[in-house]
C-alpha atoms as a PDB file:
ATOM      1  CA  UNK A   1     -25.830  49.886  18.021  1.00  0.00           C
ATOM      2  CA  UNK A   2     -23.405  47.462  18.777  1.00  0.00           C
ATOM      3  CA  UNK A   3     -20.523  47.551  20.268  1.00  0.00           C
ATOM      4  CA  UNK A   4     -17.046  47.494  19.666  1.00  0.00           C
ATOM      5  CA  UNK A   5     -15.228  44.093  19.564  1.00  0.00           C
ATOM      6  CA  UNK A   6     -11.668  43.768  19.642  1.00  0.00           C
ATOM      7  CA  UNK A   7      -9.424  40.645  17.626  1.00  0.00           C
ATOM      8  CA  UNK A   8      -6.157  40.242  19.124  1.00  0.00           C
ATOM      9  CA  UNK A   9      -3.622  37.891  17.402  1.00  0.00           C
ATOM     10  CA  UNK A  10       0.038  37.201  18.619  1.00  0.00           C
ATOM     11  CA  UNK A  11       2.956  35.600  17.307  1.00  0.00           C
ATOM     12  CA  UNK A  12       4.120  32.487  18.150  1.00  0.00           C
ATOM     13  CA  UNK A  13       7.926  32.808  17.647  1.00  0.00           C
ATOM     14  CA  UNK A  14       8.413  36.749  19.184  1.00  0.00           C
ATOM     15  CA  UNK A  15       6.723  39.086  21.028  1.00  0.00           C
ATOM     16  CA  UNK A  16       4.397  40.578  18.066  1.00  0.00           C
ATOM     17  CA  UNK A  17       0.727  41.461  18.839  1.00  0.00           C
ATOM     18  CA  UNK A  18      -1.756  43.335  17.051  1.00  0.00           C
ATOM     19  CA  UNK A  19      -4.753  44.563  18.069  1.00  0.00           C
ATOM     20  CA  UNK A  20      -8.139  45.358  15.982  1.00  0.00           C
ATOM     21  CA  UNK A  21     -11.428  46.501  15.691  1.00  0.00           C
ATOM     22  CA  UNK A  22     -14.130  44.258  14.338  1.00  0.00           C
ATOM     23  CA  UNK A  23     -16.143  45.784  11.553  1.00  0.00           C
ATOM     24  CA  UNK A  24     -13.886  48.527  11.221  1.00  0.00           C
ATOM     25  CA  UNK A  25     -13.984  52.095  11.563  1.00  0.00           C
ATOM     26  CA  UNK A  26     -16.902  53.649  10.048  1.00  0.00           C
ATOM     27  CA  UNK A  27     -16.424  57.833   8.253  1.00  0.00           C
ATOM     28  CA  UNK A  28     -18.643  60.398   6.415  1.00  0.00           C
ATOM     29  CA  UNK A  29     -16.844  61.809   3.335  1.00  0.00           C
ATOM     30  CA  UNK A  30     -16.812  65.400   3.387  1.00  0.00           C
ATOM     31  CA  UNK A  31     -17.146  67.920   0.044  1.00  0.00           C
ATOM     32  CA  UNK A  32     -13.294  67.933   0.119  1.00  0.00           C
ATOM     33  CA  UNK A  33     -12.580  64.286   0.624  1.00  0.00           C
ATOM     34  CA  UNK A  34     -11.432  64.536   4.020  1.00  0.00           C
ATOM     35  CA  UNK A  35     -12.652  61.128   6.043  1.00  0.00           C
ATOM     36  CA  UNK A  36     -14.807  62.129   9.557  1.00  0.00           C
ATOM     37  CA  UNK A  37     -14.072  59.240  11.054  1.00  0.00           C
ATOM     38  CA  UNK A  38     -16.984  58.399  14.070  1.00  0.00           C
ATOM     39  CA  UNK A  39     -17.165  55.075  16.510  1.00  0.00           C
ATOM     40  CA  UNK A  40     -19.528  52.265  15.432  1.00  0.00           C
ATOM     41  CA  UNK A  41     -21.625  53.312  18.629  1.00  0.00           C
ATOM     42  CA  UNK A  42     -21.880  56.536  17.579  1.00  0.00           C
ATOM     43  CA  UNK A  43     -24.585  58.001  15.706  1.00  0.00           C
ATOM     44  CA  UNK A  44     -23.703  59.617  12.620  1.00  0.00           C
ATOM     45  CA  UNK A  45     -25.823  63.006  12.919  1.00  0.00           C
ATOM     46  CA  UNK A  46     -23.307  63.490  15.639  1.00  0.00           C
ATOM     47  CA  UNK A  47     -20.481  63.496  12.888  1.00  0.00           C
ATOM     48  CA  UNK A  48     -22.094  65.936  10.998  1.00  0.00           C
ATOM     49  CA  UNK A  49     -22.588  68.097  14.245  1.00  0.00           C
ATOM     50  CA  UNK A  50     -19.075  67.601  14.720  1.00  0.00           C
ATOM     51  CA  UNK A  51     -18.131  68.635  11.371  1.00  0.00           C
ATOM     52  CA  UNK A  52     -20.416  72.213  12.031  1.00  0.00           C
ATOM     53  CA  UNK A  53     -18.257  72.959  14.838  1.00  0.00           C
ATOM     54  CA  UNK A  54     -14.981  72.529  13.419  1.00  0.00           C
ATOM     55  CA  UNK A  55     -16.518  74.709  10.221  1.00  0.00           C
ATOM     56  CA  UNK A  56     -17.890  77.334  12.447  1.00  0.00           C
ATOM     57  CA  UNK A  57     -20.993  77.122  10.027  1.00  0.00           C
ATOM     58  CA  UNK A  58     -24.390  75.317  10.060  1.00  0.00           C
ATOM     59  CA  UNK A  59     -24.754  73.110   7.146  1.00  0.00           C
ATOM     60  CA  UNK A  60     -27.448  73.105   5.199  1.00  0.00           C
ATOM     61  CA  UNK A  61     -29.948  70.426   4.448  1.00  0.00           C
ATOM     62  CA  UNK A  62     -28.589  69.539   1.532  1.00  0.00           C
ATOM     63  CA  UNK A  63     -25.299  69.359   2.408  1.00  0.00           C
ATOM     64  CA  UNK A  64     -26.279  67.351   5.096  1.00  0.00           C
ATOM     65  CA  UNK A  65     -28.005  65.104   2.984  1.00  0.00           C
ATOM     66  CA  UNK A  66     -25.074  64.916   1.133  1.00  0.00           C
ATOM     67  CA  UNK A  67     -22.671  63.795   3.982  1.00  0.00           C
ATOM     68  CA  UNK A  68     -24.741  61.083   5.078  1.00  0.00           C
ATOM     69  CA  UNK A  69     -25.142  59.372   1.379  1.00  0.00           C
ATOM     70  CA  UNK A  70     -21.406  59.447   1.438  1.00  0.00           C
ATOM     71  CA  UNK A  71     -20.669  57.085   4.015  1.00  0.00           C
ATOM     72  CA  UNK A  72     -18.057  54.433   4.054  1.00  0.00           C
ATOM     73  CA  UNK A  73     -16.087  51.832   6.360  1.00  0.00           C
ATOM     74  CA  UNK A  74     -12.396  51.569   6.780  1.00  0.00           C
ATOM     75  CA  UNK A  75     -11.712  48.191   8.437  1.00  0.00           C
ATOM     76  CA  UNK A  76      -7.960  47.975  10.297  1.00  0.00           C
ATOM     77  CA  UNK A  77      -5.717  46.165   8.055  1.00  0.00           C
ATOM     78  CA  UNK A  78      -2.428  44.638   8.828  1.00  0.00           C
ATOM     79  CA  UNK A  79       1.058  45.509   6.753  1.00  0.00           C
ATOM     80  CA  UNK A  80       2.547  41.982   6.057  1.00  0.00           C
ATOM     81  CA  UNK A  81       5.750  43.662   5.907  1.00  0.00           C
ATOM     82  CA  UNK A  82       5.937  45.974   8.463  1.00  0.00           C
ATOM     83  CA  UNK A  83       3.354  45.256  10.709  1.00  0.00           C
ATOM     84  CA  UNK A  84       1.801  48.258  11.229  1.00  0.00           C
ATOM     85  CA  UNK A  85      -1.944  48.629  11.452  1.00  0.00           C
ATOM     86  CA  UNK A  86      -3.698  51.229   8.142  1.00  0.00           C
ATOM     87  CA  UNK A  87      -7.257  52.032   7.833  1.00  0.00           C
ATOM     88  CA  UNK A  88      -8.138  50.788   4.389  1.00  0.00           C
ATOM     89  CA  UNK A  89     -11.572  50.935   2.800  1.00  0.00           C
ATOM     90  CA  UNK A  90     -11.317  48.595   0.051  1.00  0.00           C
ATOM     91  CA  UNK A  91     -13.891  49.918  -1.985  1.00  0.00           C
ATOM     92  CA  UNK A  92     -12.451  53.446  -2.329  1.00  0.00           C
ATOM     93  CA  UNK A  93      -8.780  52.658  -1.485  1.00  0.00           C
ATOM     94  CA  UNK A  94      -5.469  51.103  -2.869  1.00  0.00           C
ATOM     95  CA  UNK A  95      -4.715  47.953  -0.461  1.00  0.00           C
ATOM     96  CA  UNK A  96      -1.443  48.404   1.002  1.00  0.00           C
ATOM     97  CA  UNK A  97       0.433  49.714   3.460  1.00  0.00           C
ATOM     98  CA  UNK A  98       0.561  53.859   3.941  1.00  0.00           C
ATOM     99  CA  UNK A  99       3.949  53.312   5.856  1.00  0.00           C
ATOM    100  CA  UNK A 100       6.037  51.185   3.581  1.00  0.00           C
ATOM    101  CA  UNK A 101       3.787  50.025   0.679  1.00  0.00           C
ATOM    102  CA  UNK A 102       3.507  46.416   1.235  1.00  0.00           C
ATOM    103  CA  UNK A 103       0.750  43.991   0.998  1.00  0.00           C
ATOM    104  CA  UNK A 104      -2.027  44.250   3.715  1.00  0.00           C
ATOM    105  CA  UNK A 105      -4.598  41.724   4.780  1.00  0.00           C
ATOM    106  CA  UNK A 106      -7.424  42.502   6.555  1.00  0.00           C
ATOM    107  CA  UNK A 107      -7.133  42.104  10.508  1.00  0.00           C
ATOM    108  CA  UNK A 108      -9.454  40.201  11.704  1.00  0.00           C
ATOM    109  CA  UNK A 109      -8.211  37.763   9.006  1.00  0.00           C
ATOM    110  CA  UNK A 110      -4.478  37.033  10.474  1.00  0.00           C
ATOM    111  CA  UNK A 111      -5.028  33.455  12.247  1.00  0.00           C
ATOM    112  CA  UNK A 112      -2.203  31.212  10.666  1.00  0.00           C
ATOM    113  CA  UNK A 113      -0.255  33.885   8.188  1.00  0.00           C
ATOM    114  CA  UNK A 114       3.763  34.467   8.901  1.00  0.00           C
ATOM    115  CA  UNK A 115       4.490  37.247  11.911  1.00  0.00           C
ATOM    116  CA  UNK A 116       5.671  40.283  10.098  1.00  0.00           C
ATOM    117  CA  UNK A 117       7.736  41.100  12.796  1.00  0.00           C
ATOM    118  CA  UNK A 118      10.703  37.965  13.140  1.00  0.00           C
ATOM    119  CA  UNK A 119       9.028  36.249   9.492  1.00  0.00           C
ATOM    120  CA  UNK A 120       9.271  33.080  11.096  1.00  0.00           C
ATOM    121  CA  UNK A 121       6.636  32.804  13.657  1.00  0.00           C
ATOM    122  CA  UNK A 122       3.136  31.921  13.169  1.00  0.00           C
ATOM    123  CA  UNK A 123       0.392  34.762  14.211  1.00  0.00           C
ATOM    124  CA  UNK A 124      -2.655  32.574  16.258  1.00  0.00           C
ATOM    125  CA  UNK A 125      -5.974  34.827  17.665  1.00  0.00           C
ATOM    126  CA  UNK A 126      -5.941  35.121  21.614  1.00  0.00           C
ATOM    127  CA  UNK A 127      -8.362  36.388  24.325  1.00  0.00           C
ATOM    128  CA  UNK A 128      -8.554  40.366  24.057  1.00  0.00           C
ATOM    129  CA  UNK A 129      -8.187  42.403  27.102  1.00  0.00           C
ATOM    130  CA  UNK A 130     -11.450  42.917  26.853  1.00  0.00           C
ATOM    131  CA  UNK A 131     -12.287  39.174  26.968  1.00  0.00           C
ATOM    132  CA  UNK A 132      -9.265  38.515  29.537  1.00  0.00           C
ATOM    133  CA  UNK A 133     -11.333  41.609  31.866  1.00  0.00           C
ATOM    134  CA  UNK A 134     -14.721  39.338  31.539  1.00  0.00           C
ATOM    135  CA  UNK A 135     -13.610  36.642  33.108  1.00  0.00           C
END
């Protein structure tokens, strides 16, 4: 498994920076719709093991079975208004914001749109601190 990657992107006119994942965040979908989130290095058996704990209950084959055909991928999005980072996966979710409900864009797709922060500056993709650490 691969792993994770980090986009950062900063404003040129204020002190704005975001920082996201690339590829997202990936979750099982449980019987009641609630999201096990997991990290992309992660296995997803381990989810379910996870989700067996927190149940206090084994789960059973099927239900197993179950959890794993419901999988889906929630990549960090960016609130054009507000600025605030929401998990959105596009192909079960409304796209925008859960704080304020403006328009998102995806994250790792902010080189060149305005700052949400001042509205005038001009958000531009820089080293990570994970890069920056490298070297």
């Amino acid at each position: 498994m691969q792993a994770d990657r980090w986009v950062r992107f900063c404003c040129n006119g204020c002190a704005y920076t975001v920082q996201v994942r690339e590829g997202g965040n990936p979750y099982l979908l449980d019987w009641r719709g609630k999201r096990w989130y997991y990290a992309p290095t992660q296995p997803a058996w381990q989810v379910i093991l996870e989700i067996e704990y927190m149940e206090q209950r084994f789960l059973s084959d099927l239900e197993r079975q179950r959890l794993l055909q419901k999988q889906g991928n929630a990549p960090e999005h960016v609130c054009l208004t507000c600025g605030r980072i929401t998990w959105i996966d596009p192909t079960r979710d409304k796209m925008e914001c859960w704080w304020c409900g403006g328009i998102v864009m995806q994250g790792t797709a902010l080189e060149g749109e305005r700052c949400p922060k001042c509205q005038q500056g001009v958000l531009h993709r820089t080293a990570s601190e994970e890069e920056t650490d490298r070297g």
